[in-house]
Protein backbone atom coordinates (compact mmCIF):
# COMPACT_ATOMS: atom_id res chain seq x y z
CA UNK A 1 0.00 0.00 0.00
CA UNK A 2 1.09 3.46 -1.04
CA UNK A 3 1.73 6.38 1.38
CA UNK A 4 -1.09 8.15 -0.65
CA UNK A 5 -3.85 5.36 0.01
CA UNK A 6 -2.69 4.94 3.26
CA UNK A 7 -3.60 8.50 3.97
CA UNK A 8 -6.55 8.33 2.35
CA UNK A 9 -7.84 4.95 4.27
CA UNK A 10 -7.06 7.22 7.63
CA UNK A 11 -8.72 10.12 6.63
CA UNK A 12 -11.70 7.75 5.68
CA UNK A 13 -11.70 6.30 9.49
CA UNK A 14 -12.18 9.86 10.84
CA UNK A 15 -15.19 11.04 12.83
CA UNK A 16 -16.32 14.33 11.60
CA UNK A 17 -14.98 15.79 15.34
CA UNK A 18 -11.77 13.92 14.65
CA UNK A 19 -11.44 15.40 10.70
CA UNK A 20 -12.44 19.01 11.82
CA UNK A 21 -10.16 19.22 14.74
CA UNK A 22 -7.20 18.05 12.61
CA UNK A 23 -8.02 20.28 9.65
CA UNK A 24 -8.35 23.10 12.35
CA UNK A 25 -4.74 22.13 13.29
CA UNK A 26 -3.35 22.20 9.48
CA UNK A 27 -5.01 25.68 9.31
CA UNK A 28 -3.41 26.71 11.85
CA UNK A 29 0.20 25.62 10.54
CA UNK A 30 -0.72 26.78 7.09
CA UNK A 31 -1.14 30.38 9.01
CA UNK A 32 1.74 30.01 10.56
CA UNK A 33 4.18 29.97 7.08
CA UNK A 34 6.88 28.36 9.31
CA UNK A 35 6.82 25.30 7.33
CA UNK A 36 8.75 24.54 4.12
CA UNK A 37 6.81 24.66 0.74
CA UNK A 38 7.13 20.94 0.44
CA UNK A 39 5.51 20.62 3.65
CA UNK A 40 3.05 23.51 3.41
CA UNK A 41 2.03 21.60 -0.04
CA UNK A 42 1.68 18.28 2.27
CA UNK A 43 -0.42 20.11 4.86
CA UNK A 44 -2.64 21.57 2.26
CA UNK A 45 -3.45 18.66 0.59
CA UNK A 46 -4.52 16.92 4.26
CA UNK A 47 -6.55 19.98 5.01
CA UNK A 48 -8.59 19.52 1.37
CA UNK A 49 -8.74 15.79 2.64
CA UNK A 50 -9.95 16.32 5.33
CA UNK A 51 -12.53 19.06 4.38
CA UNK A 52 -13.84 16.92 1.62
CA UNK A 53 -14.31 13.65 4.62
CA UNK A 54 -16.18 16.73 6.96
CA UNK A 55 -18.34 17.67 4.03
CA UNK A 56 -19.20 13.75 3.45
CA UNK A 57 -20.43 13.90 7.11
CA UNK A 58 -22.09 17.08 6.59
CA UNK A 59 -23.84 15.60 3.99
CA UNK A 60 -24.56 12.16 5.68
CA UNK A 61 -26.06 13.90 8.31
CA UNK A 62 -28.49 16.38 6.36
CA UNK A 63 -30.13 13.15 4.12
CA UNK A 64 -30.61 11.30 7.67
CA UNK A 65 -32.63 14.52 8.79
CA UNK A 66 -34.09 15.36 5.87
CA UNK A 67 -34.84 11.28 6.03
CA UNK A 68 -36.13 12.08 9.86
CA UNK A 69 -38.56 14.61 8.33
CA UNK A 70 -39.93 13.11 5.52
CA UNK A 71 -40.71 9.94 7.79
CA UNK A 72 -42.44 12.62 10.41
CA UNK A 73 -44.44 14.21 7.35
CA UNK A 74 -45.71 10.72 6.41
CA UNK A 75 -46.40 9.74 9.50
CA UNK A 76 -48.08 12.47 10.23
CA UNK A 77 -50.46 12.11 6.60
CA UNK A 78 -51.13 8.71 7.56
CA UNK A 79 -52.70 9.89 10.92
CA UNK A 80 -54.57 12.99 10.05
């Protein structure tokens, strides 16, 4: 297994708390401009990473409420 794919299968293990707190972090060295370019080019890639795995939660979350809802509206036709 690659480094690349091995990245990727830990970003995918992330909870959205876990992904947002260590993009938060890669912001925050981004801001810093301490780092080299090769590293500040290694950091930014994590940080889209990890913003596109916090989106997928985002997005998992918002079809199990809208999900939530439409079962509530149904329920509710079916009783009234």
């Amino acid at each position: 297994m690659d480094t690349m794919t091995s990245a990727a299968d830990d970003i995918d293990a992330l909870s959205y708390e876990q992904a947002r707190d260590e993009l938060v972090r890669v912001v925050n060295a981004l801001e810093q401009g301490a780092s080299s370019l090769e590293e500040s080019l290694a950091l930014w890639e994590r940080g889209e990473a990890l913003a596109r795995r916090c989106e997928e939660w985002l997005i998992g979350a918002k079809a199990r409420l809208d999900a939530a809802r439409a079962g509530q509206v149904d329920s509710a036709a079916s009783a009234g």
